[in-house]
Protein backbone atom coordinates (compact mmCIF):
# COMPACT_ATOMS: atom_id res chain seq x y z
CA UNK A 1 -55.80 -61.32 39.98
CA UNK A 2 -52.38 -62.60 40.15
CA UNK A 3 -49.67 -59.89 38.94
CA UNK A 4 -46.84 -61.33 37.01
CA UNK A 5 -43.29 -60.40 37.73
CA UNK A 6 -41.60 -58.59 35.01
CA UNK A 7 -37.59 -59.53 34.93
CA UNK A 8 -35.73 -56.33 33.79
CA UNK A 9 -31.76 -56.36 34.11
CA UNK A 10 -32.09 -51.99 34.80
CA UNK A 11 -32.87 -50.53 38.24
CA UNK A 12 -35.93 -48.32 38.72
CA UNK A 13 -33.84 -45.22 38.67
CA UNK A 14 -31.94 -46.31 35.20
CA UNK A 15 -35.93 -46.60 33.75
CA UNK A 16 -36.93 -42.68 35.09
CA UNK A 17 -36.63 -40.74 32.41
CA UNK A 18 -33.66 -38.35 31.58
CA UNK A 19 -33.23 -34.58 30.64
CA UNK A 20 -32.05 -34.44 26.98
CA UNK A 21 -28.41 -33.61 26.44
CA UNK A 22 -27.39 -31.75 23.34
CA UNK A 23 -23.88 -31.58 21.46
CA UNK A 24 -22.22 -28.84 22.51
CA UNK A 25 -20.08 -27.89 19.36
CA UNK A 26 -16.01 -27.56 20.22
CA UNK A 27 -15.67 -23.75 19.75
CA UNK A 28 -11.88 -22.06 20.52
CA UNK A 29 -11.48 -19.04 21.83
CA UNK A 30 -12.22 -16.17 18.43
CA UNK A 31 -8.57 -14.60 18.19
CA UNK A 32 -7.85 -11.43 16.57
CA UNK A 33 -5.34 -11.84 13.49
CA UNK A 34 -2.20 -9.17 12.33
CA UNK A 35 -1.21 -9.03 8.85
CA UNK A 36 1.96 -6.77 8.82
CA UNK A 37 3.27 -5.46 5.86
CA UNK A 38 6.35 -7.41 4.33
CA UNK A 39 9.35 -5.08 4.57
CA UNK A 40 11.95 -7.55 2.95
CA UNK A 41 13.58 -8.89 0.09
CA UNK A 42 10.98 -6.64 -1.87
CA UNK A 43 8.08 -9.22 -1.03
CA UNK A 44 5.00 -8.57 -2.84
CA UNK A 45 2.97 -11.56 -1.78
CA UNK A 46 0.69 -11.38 1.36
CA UNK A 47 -0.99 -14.34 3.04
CA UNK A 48 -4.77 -13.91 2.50
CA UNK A 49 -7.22 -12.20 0.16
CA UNK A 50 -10.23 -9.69 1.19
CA UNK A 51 -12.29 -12.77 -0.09
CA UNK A 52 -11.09 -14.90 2.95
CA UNK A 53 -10.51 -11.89 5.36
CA UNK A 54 -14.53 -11.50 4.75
CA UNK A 55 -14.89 -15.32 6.02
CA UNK A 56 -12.92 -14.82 8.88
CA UNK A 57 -14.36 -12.12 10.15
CA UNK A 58 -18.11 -13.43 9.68
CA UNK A 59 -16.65 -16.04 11.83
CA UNK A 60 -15.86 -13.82 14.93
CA UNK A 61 -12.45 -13.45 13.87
CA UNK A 62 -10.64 -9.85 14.03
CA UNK A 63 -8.27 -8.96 11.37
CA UNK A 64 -6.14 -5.75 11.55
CA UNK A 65 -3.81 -5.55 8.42
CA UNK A 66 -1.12 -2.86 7.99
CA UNK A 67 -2.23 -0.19 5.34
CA UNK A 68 -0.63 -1.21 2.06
CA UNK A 69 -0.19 -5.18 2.79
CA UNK A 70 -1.67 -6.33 -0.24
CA UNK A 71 -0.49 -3.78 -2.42
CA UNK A 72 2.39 -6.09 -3.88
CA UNK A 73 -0.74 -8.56 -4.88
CA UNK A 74 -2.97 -5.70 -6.23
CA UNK A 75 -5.59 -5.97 -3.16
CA UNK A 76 -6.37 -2.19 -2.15
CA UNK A 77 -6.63 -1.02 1.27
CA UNK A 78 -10.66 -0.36 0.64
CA UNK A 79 -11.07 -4.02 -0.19
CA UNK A 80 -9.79 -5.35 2.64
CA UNK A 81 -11.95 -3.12 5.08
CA UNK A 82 -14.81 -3.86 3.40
CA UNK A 83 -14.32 -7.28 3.63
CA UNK A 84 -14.42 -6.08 7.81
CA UNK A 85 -10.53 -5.98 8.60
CA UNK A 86 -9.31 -3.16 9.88
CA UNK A 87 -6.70 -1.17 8.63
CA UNK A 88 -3.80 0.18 10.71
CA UNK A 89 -0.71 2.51 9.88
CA UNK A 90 0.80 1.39 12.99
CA UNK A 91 2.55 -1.37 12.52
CA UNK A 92 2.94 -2.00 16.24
CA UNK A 93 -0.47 -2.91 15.97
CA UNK A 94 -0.34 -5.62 13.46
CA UNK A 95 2.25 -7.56 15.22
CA UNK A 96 0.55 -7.16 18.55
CA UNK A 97 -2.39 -9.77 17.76
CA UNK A 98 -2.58 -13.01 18.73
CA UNK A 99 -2.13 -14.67 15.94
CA UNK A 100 0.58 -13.20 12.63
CA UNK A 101 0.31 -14.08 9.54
CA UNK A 102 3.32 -13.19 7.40
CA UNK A 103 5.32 -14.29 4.27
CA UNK A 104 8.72 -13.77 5.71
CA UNK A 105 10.07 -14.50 9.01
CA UNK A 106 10.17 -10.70 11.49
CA UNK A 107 12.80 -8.60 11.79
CA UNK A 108 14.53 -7.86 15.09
CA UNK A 109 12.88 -4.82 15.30
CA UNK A 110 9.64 -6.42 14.24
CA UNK A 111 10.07 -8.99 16.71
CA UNK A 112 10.30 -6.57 19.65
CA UNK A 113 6.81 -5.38 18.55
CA UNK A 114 5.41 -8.91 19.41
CA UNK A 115 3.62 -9.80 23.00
CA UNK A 116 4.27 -12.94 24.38
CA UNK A 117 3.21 -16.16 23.38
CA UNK A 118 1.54 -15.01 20.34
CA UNK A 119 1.36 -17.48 17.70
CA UNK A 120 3.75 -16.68 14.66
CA UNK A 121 3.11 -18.34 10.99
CA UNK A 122 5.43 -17.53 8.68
CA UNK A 123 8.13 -19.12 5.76
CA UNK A 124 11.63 -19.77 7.97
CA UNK A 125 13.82 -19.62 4.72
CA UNK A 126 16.92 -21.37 7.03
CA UNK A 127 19.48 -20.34 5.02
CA UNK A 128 18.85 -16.49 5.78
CA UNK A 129 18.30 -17.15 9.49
CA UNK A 130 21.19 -16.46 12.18
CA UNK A 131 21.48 -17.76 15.63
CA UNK A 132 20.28 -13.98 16.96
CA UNK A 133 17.18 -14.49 15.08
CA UNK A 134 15.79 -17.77 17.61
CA UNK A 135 16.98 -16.00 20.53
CA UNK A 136 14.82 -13.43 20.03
CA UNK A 137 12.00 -15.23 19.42
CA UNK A 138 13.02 -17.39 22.55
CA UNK A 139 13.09 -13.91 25.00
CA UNK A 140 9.52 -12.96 23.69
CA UNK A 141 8.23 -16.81 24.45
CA UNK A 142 6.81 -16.90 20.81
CA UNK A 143 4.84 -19.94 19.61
CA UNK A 144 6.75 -19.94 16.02
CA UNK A 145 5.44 -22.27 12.91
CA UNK A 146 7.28 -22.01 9.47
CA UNK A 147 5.51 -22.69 5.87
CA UNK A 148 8.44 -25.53 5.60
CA UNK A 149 7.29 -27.80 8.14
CA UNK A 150 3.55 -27.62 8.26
CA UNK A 151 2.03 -30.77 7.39
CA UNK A 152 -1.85 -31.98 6.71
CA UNK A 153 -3.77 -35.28 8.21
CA UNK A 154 -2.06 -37.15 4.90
CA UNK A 155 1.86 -36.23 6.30
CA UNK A 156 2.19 -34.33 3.24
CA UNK A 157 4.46 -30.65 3.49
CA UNK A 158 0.97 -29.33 2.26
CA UNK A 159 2.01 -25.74 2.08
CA UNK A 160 5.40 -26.38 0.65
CA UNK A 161 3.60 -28.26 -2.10
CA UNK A 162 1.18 -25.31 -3.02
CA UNK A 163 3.93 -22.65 -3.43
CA UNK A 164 6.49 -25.38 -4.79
CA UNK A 165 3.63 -25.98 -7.49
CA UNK A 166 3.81 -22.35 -8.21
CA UNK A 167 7.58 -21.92 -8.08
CA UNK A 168 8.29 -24.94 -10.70
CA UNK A 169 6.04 -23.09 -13.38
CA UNK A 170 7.72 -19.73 -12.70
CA UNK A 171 10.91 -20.75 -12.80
CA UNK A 172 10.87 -22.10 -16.56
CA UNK A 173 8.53 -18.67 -17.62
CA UNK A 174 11.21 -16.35 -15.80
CA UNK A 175 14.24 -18.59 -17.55
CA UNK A 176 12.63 -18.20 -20.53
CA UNK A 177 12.91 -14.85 -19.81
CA UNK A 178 16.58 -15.07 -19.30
CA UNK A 179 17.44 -16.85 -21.91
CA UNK A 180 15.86 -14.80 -24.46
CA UNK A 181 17.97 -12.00 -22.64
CA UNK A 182 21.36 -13.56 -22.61
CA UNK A 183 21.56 -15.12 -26.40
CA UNK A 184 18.68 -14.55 -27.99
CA UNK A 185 17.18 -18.11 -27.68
CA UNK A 186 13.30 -19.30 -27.36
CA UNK A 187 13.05 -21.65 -24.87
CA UNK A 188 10.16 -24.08 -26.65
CA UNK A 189 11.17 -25.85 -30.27
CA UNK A 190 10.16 -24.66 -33.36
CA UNK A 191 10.15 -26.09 -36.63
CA UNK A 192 13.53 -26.68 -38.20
CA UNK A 193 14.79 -25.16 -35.10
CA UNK A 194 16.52 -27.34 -31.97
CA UNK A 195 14.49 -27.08 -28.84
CA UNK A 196 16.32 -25.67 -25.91
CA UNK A 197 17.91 -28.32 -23.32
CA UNK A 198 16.23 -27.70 -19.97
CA UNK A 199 17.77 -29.97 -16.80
CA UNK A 200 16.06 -30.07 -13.52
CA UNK A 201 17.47 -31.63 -10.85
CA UNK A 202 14.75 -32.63 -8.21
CA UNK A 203 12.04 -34.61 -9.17
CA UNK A 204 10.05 -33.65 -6.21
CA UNK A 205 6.91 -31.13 -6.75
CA UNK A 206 9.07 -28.23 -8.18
CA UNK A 207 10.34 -30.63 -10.82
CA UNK A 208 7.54 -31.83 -11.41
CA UNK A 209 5.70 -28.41 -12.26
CA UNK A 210 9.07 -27.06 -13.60
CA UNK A 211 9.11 -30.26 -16.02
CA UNK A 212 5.21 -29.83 -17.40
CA UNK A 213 6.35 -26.31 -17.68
CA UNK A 214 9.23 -26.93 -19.95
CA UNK A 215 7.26 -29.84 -22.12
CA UNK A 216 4.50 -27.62 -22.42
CA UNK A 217 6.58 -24.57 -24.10
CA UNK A 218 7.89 -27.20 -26.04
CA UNK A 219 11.77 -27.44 -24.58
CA UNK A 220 13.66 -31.05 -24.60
CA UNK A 221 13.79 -31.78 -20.77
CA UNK A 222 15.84 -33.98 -18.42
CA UNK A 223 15.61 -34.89 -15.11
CA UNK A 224 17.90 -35.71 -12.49
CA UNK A 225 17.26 -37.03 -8.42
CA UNK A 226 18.41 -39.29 -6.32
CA UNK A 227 15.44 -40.84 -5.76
CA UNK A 228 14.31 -43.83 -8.39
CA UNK A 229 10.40 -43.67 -6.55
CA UNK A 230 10.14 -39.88 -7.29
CA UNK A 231 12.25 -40.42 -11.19
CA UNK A 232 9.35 -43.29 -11.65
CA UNK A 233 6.37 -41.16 -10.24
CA UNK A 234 7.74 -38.23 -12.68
CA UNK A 235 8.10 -40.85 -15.38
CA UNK A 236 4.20 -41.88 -14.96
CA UNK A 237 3.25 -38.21 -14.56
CA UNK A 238 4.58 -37.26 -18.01
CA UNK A 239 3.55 -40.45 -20.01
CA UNK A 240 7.29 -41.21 -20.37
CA UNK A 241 8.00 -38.59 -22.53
CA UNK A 242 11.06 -37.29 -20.62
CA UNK A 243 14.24 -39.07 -19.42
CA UNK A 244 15.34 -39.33 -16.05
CA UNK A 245 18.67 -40.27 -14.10
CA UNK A 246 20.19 -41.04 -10.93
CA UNK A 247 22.79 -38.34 -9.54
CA UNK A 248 26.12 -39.29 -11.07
CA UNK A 249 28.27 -36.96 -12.07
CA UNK A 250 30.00 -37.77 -15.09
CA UNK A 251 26.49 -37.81 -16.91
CA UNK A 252 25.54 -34.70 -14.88
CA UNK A 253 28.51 -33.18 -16.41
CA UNK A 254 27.46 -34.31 -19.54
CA UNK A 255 24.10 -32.94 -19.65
CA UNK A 256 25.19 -29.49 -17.97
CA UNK A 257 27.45 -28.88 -20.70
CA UNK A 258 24.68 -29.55 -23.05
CA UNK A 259 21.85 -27.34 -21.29
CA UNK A 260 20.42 -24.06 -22.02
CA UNK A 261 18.55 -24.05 -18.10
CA UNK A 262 19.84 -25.47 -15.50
CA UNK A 263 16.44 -25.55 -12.54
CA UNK A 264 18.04 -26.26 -9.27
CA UNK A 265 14.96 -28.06 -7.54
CA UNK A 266 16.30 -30.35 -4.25
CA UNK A 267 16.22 -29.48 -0.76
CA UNK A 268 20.14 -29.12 0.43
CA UNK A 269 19.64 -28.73 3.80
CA UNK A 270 22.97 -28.93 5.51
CA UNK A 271 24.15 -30.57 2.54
CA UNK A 272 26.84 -29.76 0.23
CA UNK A 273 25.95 -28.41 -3.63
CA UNK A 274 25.25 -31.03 -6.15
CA UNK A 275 26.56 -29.02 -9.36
CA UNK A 276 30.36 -27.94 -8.31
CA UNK A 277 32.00 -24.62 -9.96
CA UNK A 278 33.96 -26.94 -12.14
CA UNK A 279 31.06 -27.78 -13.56
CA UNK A 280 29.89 -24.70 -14.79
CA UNK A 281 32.81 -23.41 -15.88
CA UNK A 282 32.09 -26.15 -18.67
CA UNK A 283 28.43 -25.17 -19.37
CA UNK A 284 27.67 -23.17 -22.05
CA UNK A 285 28.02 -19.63 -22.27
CA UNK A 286 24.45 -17.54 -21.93
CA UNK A 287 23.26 -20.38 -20.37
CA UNK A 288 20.92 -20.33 -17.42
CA UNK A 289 20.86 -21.42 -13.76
CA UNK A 290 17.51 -21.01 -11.31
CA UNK A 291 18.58 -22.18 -8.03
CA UNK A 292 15.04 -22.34 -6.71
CA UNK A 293 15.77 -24.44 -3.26
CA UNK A 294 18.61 -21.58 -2.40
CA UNK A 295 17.43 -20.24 0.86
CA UNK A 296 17.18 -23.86 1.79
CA UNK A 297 20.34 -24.89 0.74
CA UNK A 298 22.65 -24.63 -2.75
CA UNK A 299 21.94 -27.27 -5.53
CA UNK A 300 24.31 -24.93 -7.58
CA UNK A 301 27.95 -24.53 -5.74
CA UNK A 302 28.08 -20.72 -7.80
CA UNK A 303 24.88 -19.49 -6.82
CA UNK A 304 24.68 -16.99 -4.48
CA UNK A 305 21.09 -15.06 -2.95
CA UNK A 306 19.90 -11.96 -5.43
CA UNK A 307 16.87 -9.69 -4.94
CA UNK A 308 13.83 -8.47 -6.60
CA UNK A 309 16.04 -5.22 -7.62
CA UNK A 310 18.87 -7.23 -9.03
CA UNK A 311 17.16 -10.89 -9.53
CA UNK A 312 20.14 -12.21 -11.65
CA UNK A 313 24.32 -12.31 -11.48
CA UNK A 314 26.76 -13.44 -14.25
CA UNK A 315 29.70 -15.99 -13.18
CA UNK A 316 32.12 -18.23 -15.68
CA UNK A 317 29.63 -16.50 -17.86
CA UNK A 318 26.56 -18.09 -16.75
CA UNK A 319 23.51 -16.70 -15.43
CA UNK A 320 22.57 -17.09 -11.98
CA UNK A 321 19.43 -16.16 -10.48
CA UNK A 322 19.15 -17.09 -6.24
CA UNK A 323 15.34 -15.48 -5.70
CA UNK A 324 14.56 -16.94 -2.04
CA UNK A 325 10.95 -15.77 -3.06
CA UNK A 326 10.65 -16.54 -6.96
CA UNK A 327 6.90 -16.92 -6.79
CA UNK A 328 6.63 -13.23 -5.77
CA UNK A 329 6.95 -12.68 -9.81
CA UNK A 330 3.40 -14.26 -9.75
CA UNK A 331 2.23 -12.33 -6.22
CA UNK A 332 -1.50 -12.33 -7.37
CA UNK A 333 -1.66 -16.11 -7.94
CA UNK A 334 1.09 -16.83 -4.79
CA UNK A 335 -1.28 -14.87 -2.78
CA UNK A 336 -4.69 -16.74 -3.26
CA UNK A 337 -2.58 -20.00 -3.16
CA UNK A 338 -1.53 -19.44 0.22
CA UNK A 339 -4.49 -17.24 1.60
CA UNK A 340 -6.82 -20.48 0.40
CA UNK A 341 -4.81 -22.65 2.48
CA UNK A 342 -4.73 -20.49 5.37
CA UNK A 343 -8.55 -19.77 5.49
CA UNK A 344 -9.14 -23.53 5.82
CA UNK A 345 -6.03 -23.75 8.36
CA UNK A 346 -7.59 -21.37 10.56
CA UNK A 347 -11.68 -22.93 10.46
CA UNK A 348 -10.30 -26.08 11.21
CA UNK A 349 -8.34 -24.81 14.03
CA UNK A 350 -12.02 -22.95 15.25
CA UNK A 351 -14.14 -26.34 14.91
CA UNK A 352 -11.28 -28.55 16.95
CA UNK A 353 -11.40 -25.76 19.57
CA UNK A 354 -8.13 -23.58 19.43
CA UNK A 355 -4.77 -23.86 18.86
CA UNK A 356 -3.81 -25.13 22.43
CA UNK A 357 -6.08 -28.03 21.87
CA UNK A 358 -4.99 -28.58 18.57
CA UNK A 359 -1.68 -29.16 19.63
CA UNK A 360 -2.70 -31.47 22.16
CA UNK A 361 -4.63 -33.76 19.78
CA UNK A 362 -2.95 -33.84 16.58
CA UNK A 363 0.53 -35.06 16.21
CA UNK A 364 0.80 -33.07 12.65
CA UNK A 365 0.13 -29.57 14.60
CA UNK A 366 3.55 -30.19 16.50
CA UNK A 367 5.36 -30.98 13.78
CA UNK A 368 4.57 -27.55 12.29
CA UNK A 369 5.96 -25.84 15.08
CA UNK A 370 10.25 -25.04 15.39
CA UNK A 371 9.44 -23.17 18.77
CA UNK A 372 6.83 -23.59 21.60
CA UNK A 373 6.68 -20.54 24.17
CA UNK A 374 10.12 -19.48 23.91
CA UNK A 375 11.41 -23.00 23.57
CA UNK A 376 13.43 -24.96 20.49
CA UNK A 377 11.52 -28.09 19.39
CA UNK A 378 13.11 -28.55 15.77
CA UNK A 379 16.02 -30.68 16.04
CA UNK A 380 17.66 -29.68 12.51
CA UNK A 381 17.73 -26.07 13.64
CA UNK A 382 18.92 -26.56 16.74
CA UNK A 383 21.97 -29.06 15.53
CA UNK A 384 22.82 -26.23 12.88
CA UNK A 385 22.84 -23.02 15.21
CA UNK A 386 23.86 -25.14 18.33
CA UNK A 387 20.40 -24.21 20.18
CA UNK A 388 18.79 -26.22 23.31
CA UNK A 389 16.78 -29.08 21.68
CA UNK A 390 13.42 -29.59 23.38
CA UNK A 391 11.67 -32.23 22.35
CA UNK A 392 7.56 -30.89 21.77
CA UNK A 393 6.25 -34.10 22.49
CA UNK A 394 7.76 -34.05 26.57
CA UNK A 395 6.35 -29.97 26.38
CA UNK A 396 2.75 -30.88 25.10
CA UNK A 397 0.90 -34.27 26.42
């Protein structure tokens, strides 16, 4: 019996069968996570909930928060250890971890609590930073990222855009407040009564929220950027209902003097003010400014920074209110805002295998980051306090 040849192209060892390989899941290191409490500018916002502390933990995660964190935000103590954090008085401790969470940037002092390259998420506010505050940072070889710069898969300032969302509605509820306070006016119309004149300049997210806002209380709104793709995105958003203008200012003049609120909503980063003092020396008196974008940069030459004490000052007979942290009038909402972004921030960061290999892989991590073990990677920071500029992408291949 003849035997055939069979013509195969593999070799008898590629045909011997093979042991099965399984997928081993990316898994980063679990790191344990401080949650000081905020100590300035009366903050009463923290960055996560007992709801997502309880998630993090059941996902190896250690959490030590400083007794009375969440107080501002009406989260007790007992919630959050029940959720499995732990609760310390030292707060030595909190900032010790490997990973802090915070609103607002450390102190000096709070800094020196810090080991070294721990991994530092917090808001940067530029405008209330000084040189001293990056050197720090720099001696302690902190991995720094601020709320400002973090950006999602889409290239979108995703955390920015949550609070901003928050910080348009407030500021039209708090200067309805104000208003109501300096001349007795409602904000919204009522009938046989003229609506109040609201002007936003910024058509950006705050605008945006600050404009739905002030249409939905009723108030006759206009808007004011530089930018005719955001006016017409605005103009789509609000069916056309409100109009909109390009920054030129003799019809900024003419619609300050005519406005109740004035909602200072554009980024002014190294950038002089839009609306000068001469300006509002011609807007009415008991009138209302909200420079929301302050600790960014002025829209509003005569606004200056106020506090949670002492939210509000009084020039040319105007109102001015400079809250750095307006949403912290809203902490409960602020709070699961941010603490819902940061729970998915953090799981994603466990499935792609850590923070080191996150930065590695994904161009958007880097971004986030202003320092990287000691060193300055943010080039607008380091033009405006005249720091060493390393660029992140010649630190991390």
């Amino acid at each position: 019996m003849s035997t055939t040849n069979i013509f195969t192209p593999f070799t008898e060892e590629e045909l011997m069968p093979k042991e099965e390989k399984l997928e081993v899941i990316k898994k980063g290191k679990q790191f344990s996570i401080g949650i000081p409490k905020e100590t300035c500018l009366h903050e009463r916002r923290t960055c996560i909930t007992p709801d997502a502390v309880q998630v993090l933990v059941d996902h190896g995660h250690e959490i030590i928060i400083e007794a009375g964190a969440g107080v501002g935000s009406f989260f007790t103590d007992l919630q959050y250890s029940e959720s499995g954090a732990k609760i310390t008085t030292d707060p030595k401790e909190a900032f010790g971890q490997d990973l802090i969470l915070k609103i607002n940037p450390p102190t000096e002092e709070e800094i020196d609590y810090m080991k070294p390259n721990t991994y530092l998420v917090s808001a940067l506010q530029i405008n209330l930073r000084d040189k001293a505050y990056f050197l720090k940072l720099a001696d302690k070889k902190i991995n720094a990222i601020a709320f400002e710069f973090i950006v999602d898969e889409y290239k979108q300032l995703a955390l920015v855009r949550l609070v901003g969302e928050i910080a348009g509605t407030v500021s039209i509820l708090y200067a309805s407040e104000l208003l109501a306070l300096s001349n007795g006016l409602m904000l919204g119309g009522i009938t046989g009564v003229r609506p109040s004149e609201v002007l936003i300049l910024g058509a950006g997210i705050v605008g945006e929220f600050a404009t739905k806002a002030a249409i939905g209380l009723g108030a006759s709104v206009r808007v004011f950027d530089n930018s005719l793709s955001k006016l017409r995105r605005l103009h789509s958003i609000v069916d056309s209902r409100v109009p909109t203008s390009i920054i030129d200012p003799k019809e900024l003049g003419k619609a300050l003097r005519r406005a109740d609120v004035v909602i200072g909503a554009l980024p002014r980063l190294n950038m002089q003010p839009i609306v000068t003092e001469d300006m509002v020396m011609k807007m009415k008196k008991g009138s209302v400014i909200i420079d929301i974008t302050i600790d960014n940069g002025k829209v509003i030459e005569t606004s200056e920074l106020t506090t949670m004490e002492e939210p509000y000052i009084i020039k040319h007979g105007v109102i001015h209110c400079g809250l750095p942290n307006l949403t912290s009038k809203m902490p409960r909402t602020t709070t699961k805002a941010i603490s819902n972004f940061f729970l998915s921030y953090i799981l994603n960061y466990d499935e792609e295998g850590g923070f080191e290999n996150m930065l590695i892989r994904k161009n958007e991590m880097k971004q986030s980051l202003y320092m990287y073990k000691g060193r300055h990677t943010k080039k607008i920071i380091c033009d405006r306090f005249g720091l060493t500029y390393h660029d992140i992408n010649l630190l991390i291949f």
